[in-house]
PDB file of N, CA and C in Angstrom:
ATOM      1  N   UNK A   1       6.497 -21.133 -27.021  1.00  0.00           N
ATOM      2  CA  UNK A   1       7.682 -20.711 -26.297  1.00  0.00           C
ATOM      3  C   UNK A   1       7.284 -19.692 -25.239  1.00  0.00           C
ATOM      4  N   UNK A   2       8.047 -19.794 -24.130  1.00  0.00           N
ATOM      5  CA  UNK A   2       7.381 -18.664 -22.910  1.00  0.00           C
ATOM      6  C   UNK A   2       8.300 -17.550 -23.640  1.00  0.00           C
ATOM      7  N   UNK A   3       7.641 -16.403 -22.984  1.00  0.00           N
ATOM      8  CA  UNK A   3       7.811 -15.064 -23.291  1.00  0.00           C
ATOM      9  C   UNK A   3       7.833 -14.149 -22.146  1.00  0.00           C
ATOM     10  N   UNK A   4       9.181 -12.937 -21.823  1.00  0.00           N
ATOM     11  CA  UNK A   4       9.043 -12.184 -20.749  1.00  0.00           C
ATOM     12  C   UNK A   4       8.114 -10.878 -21.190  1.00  0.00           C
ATOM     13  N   UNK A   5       7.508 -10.220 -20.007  1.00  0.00           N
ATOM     14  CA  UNK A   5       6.787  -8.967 -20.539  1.00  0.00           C
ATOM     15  C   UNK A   5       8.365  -8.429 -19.259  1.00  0.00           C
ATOM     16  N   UNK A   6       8.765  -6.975 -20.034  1.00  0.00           N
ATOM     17  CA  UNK A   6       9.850  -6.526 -19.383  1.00  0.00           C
ATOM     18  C   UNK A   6       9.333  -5.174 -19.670  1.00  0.00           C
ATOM     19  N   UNK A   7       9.229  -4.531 -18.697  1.00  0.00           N
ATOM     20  CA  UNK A   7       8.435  -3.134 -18.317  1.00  0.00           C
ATOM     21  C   UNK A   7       9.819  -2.473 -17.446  1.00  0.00           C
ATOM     22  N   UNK A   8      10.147  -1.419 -17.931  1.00  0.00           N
ATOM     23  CA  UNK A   8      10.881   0.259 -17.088  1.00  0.00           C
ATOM     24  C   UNK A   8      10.333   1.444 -16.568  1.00  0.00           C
ATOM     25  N   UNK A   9      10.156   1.400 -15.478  1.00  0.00           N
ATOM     26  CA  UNK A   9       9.386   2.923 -15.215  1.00  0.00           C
ATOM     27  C   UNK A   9      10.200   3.639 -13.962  1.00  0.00           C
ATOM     28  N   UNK A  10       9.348   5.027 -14.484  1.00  0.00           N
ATOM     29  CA  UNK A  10       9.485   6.044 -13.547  1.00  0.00           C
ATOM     30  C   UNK A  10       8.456   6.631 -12.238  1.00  0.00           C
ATOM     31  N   UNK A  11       7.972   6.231 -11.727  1.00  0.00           N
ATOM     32  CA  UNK A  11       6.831   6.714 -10.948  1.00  0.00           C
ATOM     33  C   UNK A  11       6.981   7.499 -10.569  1.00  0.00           C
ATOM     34  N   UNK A  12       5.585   8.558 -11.357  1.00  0.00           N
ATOM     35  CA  UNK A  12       5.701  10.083 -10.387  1.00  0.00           C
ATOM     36  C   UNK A  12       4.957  10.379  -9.614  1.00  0.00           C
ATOM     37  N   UNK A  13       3.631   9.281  -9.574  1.00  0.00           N
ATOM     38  CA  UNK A  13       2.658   9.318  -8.830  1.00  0.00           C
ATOM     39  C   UNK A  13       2.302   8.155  -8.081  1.00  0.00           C
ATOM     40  N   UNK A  14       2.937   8.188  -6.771  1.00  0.00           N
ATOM     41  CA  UNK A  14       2.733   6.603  -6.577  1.00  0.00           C
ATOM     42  C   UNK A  14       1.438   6.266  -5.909  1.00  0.00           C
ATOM     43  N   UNK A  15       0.412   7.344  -5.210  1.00  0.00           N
ATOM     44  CA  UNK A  15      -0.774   7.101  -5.247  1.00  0.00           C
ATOM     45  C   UNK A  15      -1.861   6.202  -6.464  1.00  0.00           C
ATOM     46  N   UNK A  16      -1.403   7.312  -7.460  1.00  0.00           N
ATOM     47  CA  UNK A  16      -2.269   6.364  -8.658  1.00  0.00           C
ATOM     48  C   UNK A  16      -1.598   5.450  -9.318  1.00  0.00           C
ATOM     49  N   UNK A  17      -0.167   5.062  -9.268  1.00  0.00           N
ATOM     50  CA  UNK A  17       0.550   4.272  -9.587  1.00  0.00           C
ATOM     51  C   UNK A  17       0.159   2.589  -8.583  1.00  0.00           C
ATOM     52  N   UNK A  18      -0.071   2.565  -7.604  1.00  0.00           N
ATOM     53  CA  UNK A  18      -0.586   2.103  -6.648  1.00  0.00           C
ATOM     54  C   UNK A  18      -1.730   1.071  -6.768  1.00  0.00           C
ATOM     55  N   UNK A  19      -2.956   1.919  -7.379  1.00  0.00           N
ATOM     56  CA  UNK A  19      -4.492   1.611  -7.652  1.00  0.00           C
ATOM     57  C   UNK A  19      -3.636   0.351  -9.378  1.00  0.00           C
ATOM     58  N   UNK A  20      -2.695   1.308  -9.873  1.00  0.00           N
ATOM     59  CA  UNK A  20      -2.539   0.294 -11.298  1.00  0.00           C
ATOM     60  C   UNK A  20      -1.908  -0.604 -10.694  1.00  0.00           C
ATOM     61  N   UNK A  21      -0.447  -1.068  -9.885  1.00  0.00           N
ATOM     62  CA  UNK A  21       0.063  -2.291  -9.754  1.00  0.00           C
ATOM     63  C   UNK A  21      -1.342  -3.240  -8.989  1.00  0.00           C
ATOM     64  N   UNK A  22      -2.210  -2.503  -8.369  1.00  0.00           N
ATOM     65  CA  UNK A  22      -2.764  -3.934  -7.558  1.00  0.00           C
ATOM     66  C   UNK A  22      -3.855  -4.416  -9.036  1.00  0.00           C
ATOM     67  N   UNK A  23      -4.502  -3.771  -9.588  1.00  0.00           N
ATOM     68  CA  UNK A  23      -4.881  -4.101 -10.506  1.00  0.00           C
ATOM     69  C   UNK A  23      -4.414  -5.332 -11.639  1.00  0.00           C
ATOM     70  N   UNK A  24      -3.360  -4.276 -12.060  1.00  0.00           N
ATOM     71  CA  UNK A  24      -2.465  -5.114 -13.157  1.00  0.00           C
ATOM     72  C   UNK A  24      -1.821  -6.734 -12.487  1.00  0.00           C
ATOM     73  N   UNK A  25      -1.712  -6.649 -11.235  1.00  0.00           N
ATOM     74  CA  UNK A  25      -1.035  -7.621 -10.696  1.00  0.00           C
ATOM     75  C   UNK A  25      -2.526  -8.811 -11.038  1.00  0.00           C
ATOM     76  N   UNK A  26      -3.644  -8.550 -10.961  1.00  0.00           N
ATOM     77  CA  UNK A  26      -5.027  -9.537 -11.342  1.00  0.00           C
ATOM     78  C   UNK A  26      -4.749  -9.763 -12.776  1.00  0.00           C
ATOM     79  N   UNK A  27      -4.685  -8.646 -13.655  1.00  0.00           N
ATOM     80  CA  UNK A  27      -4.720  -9.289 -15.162  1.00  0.00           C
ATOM     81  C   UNK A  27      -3.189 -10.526 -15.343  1.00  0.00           C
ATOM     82  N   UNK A  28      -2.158  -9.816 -14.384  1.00  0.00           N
ATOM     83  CA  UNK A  28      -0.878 -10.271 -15.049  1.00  0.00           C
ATOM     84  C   UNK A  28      -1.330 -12.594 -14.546  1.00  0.00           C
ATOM     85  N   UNK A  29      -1.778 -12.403 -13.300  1.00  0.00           N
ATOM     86  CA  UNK A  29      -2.169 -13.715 -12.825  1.00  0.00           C
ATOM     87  C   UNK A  29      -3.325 -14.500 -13.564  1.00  0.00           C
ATOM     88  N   UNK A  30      -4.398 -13.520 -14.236  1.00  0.00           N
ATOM     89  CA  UNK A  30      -5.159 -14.441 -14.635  1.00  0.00           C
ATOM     90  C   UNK A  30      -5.139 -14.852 -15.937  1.00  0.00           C
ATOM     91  N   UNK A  31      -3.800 -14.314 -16.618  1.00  0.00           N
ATOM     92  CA  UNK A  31      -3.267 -14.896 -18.128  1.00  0.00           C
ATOM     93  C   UNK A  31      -1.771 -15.603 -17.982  1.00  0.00           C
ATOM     94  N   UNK A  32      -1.526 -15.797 -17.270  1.00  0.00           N
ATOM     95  CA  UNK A  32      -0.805 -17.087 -16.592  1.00  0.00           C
ATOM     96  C   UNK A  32       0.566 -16.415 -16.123  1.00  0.00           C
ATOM     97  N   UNK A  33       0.887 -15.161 -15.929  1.00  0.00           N
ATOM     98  CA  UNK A  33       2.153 -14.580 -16.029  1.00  0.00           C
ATOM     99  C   UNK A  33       2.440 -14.567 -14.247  1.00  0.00           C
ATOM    100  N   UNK A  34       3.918 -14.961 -14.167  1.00  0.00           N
ATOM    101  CA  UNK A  34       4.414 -15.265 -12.915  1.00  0.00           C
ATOM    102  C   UNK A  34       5.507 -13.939 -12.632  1.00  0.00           C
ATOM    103  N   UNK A  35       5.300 -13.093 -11.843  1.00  0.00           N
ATOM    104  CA  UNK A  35       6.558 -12.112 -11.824  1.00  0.00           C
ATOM    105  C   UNK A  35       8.029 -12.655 -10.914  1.00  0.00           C
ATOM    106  N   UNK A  36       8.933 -12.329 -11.604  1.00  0.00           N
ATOM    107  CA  UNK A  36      10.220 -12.994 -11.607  1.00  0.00           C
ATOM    108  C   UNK A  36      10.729 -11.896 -11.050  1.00  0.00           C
ATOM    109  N   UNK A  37      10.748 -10.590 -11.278  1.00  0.00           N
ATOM    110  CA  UNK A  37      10.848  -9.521 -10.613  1.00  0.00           C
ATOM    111  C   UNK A  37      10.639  -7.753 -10.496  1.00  0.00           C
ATOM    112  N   UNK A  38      10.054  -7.422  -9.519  1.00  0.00           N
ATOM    113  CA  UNK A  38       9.363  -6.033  -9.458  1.00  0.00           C
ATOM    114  C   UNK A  38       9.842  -5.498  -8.323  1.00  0.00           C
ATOM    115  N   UNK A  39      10.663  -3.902  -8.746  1.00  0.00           N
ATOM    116  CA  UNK A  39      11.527  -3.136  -7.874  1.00  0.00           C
ATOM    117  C   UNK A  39      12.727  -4.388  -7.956  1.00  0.00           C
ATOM    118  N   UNK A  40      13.050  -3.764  -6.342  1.00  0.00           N
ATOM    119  CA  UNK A  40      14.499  -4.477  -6.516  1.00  0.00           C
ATOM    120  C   UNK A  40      15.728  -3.786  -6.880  1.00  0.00           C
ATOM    121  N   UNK A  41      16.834  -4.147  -6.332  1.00  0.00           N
ATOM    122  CA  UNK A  41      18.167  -4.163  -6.485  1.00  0.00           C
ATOM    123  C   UNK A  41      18.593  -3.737  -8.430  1.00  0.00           C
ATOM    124  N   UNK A  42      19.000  -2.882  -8.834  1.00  0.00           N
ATOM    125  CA  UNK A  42      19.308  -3.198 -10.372  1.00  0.00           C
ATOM    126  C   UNK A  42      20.654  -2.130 -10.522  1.00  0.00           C
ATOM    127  N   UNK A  43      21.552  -2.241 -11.943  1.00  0.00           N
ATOM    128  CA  UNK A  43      22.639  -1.343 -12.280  1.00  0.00           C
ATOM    129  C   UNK A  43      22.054  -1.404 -13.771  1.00  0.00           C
ATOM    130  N   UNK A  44      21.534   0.702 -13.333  1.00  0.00           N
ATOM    131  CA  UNK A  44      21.741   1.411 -14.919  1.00  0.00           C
ATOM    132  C   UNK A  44      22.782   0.962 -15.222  1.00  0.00           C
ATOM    133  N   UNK A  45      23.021   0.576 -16.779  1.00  0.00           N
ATOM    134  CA  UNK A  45      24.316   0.556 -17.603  1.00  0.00           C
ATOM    135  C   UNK A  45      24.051   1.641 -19.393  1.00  0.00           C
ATOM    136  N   UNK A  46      22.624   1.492 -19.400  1.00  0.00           N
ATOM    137  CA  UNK A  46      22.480   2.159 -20.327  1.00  0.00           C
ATOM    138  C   UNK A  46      21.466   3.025 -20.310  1.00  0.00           C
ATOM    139  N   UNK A  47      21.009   3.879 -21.267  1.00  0.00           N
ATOM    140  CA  UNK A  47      19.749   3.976 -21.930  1.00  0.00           C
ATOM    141  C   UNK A  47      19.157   5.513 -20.118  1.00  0.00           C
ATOM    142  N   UNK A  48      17.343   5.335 -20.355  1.00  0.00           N
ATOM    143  CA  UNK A  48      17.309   6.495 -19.322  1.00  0.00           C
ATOM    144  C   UNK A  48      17.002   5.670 -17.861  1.00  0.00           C
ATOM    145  N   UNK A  49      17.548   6.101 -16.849  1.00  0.00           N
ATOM    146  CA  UNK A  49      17.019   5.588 -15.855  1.00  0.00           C
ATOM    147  C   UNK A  49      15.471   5.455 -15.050  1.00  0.00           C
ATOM    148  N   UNK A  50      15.342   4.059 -14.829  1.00  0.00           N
ATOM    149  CA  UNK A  50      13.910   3.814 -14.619  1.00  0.00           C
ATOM    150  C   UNK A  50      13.975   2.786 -13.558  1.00  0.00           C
ATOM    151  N   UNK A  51      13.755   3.721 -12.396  1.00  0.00           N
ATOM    152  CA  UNK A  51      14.091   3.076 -11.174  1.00  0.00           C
ATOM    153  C   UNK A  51      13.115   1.437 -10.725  1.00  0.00           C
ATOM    154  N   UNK A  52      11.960   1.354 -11.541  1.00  0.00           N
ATOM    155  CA  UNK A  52      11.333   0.049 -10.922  1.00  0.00           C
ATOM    156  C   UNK A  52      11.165  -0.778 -12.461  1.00  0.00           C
ATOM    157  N   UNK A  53      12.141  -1.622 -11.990  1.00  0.00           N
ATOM    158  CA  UNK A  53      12.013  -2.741 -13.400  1.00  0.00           C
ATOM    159  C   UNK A  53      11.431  -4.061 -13.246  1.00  0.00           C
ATOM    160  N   UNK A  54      10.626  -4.490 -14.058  1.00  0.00           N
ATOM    161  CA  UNK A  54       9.096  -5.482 -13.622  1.00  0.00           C
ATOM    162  C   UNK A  54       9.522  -6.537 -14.587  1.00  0.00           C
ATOM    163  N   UNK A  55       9.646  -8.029 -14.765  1.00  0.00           N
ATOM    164  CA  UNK A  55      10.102  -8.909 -15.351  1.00  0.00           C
ATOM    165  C   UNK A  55       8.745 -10.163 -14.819  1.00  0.00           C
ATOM    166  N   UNK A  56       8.323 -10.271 -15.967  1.00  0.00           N
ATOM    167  CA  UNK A  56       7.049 -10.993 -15.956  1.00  0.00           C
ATOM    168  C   UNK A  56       7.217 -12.443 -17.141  1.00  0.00           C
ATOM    169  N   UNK A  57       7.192 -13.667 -16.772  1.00  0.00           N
ATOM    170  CA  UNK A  57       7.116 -14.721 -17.310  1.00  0.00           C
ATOM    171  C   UNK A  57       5.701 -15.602 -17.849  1.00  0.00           C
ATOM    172  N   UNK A  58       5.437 -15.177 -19.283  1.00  0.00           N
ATOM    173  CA  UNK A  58       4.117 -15.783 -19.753  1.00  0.00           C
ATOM    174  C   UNK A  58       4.008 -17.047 -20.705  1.00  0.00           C
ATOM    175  N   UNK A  59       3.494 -17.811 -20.317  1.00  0.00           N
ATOM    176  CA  UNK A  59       3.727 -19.082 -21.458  1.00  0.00           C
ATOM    177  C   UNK A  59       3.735 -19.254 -22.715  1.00  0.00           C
ATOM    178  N   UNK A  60       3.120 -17.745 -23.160  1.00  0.00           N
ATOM    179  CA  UNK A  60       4.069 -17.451 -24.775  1.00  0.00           C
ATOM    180  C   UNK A  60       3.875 -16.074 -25.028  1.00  0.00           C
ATOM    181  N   UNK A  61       4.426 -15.237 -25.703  1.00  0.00           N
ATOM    182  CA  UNK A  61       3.737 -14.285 -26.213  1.00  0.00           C
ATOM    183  C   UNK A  61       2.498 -13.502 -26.669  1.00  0.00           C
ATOM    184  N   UNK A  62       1.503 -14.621 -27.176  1.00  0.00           N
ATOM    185  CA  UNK A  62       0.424 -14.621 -26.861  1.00  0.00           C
ATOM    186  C   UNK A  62      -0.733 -13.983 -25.922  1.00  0.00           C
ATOM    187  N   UNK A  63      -0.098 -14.932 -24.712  1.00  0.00           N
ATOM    188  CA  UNK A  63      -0.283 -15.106 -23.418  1.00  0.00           C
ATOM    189  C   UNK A  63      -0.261 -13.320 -23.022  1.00  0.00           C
ATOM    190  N   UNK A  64       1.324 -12.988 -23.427  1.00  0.00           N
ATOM    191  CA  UNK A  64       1.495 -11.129 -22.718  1.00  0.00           C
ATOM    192  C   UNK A  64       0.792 -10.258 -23.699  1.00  0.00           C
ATOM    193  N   UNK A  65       0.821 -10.886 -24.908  1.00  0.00           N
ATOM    194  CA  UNK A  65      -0.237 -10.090 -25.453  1.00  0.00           C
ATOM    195  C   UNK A  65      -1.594  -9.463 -24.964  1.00  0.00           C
ATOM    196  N   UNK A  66      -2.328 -10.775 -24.887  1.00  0.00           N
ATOM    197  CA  UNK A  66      -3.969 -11.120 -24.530  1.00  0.00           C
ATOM    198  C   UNK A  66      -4.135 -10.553 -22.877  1.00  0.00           C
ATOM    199  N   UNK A  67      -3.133 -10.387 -22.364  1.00  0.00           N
ATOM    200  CA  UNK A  67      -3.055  -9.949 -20.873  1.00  0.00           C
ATOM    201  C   UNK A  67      -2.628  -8.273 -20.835  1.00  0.00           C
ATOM    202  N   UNK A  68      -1.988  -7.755 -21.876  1.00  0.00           N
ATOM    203  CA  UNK A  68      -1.762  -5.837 -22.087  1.00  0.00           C
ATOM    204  C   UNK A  68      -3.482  -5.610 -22.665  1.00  0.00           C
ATOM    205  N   UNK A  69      -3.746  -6.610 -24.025  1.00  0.00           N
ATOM    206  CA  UNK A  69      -4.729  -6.030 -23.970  1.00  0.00           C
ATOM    207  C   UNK A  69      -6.246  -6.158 -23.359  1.00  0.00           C
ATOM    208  N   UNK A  70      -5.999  -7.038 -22.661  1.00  0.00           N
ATOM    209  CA  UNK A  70      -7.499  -7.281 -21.811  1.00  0.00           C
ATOM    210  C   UNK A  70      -8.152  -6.253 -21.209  1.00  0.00           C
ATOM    211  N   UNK A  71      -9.599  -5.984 -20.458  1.00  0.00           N
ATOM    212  CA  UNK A  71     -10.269  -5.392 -19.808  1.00  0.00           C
ATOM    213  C   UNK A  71      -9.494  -4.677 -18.957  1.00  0.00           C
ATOM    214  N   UNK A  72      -9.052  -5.889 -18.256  1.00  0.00           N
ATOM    215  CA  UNK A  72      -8.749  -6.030 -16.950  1.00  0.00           C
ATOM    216  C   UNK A  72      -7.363  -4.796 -16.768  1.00  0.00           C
ATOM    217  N   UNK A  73      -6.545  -5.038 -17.760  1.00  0.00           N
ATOM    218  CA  UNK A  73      -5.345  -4.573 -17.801  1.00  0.00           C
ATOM    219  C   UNK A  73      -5.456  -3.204 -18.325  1.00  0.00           C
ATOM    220  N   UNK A  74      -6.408  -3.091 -19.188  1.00  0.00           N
ATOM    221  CA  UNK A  74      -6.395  -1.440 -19.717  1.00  0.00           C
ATOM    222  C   UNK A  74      -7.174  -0.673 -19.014  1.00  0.00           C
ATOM    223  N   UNK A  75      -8.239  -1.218 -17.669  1.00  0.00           N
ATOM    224  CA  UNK A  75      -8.442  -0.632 -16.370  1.00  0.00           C
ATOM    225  C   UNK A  75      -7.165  -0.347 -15.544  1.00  0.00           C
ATOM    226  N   UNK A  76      -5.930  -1.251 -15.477  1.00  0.00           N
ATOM    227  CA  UNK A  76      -5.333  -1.257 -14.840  1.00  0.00           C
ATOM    228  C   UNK A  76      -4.290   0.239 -15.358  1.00  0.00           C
ATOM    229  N   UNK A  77      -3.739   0.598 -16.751  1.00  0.00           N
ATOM    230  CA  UNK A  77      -2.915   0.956 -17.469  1.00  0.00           C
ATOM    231  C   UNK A  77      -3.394   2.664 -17.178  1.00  0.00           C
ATOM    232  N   UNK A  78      -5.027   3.030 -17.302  1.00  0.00           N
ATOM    233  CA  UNK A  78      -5.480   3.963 -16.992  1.00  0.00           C
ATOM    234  C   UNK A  78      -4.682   4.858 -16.066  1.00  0.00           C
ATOM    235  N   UNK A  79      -5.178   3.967 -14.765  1.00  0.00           N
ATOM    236  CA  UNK A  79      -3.985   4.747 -13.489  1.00  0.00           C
ATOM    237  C   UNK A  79      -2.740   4.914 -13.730  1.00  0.00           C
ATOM    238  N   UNK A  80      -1.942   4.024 -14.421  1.00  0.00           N
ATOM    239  CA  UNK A  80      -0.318   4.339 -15.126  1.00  0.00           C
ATOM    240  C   UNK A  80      -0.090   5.785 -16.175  1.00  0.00           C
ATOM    241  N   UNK A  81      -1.283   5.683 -16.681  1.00  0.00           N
ATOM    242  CA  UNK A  81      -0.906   7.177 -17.606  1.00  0.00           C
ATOM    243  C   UNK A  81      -1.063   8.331 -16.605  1.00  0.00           C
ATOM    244  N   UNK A  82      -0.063   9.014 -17.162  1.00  0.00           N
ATOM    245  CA  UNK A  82       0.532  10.192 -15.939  1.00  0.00           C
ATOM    246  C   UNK A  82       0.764   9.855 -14.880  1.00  0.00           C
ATOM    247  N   UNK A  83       0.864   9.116 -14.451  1.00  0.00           N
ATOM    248  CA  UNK A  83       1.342   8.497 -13.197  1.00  0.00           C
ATOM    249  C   UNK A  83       2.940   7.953 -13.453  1.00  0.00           C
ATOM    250  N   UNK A  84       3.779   7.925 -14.552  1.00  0.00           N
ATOM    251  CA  UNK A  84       4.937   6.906 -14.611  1.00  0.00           C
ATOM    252  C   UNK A  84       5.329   7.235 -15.927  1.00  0.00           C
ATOM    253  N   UNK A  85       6.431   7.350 -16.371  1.00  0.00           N
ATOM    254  CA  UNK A  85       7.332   7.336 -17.710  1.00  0.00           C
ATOM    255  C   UNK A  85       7.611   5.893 -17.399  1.00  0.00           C
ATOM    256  N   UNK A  86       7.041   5.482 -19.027  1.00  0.00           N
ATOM    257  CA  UNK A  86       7.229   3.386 -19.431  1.00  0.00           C
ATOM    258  C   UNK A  86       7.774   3.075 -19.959  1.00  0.00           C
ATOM    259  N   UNK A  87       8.724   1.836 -20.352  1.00  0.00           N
ATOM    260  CA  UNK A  87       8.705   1.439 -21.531  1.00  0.00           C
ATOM    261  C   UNK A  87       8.351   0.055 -21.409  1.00  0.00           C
ATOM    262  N   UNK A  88       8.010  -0.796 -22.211  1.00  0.00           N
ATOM    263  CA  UNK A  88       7.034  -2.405 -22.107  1.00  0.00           C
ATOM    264  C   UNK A  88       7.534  -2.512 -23.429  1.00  0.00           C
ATOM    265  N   UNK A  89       8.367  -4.060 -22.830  1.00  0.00           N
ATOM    266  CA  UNK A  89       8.286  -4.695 -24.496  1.00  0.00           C
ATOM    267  C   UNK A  89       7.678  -6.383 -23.797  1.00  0.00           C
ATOM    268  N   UNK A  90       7.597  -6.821 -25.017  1.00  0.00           N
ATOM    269  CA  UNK A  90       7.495  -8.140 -24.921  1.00  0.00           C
ATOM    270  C   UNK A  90       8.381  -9.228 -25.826  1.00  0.00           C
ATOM    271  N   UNK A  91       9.147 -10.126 -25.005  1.00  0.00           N
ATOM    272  CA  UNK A  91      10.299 -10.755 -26.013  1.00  0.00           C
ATOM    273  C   UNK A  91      10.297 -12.349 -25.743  1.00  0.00           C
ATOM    274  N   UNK A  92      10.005 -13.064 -26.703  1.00  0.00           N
ATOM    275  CA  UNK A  92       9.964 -14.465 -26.651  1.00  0.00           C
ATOM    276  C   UNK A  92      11.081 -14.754 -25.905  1.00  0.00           C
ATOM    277  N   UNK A  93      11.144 -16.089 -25.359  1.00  0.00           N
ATOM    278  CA  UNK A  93      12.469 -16.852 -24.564  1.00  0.00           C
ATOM    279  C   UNK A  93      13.184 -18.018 -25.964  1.00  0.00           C
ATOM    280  N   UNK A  94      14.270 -18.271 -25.205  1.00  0.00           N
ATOM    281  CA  UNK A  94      14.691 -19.078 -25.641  1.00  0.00           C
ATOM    282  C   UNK A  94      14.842 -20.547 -25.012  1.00  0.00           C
ATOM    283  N   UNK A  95      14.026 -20.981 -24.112  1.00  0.00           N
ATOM    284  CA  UNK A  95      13.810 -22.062 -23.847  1.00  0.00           C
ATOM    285  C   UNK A  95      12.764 -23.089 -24.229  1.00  0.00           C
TER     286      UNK A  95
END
């Protein structure tokens, strides 16, 4: 079953925030994940506000698994710490 990776953040550093999206954007492509959407238009309704919301489509869970924890991605995640308040889940689809 495909699976979204659905990430909330805050960027406080968008220099080193920067070095992680171009990064992460290599791991997220080379474990098959297609982004559906990053930044963008959105309405808080709940919870804390996290102005850039990232919606990533992977061909299963698996898939977003093997892609948070890869090389590639925990090079990428580096630059995200202190750089951004997160939250990342990963949630199967229903299709």
């Amino acid at each position: 079953m495909p699976a979204l990776w659905i990430a909330h953040v805050k960027v406080t550093d968008e220099a080193a925030y920067g070095k992680y999206a171009a990064l992460a954007t290599e791991a997220l492509k080379a474990h098959g994940g297609e982004v559906l959407a990053r930044g963008g238009r959105y309405v808080q309704l709940e919870g804390p506000d996290r102005p850039r919301n990232v919606v990533v489509r992977f061909p299963s869970v698996e898939a977003a698994e093997a892609c948070y924890r890869s090389e590639t991605y925990q090079a990428a995640l580096a630059h995200a710490k202190g750089a951004a308040e997160r939250e990342l889940v990963i949630v199967e689809t229903s299709e």
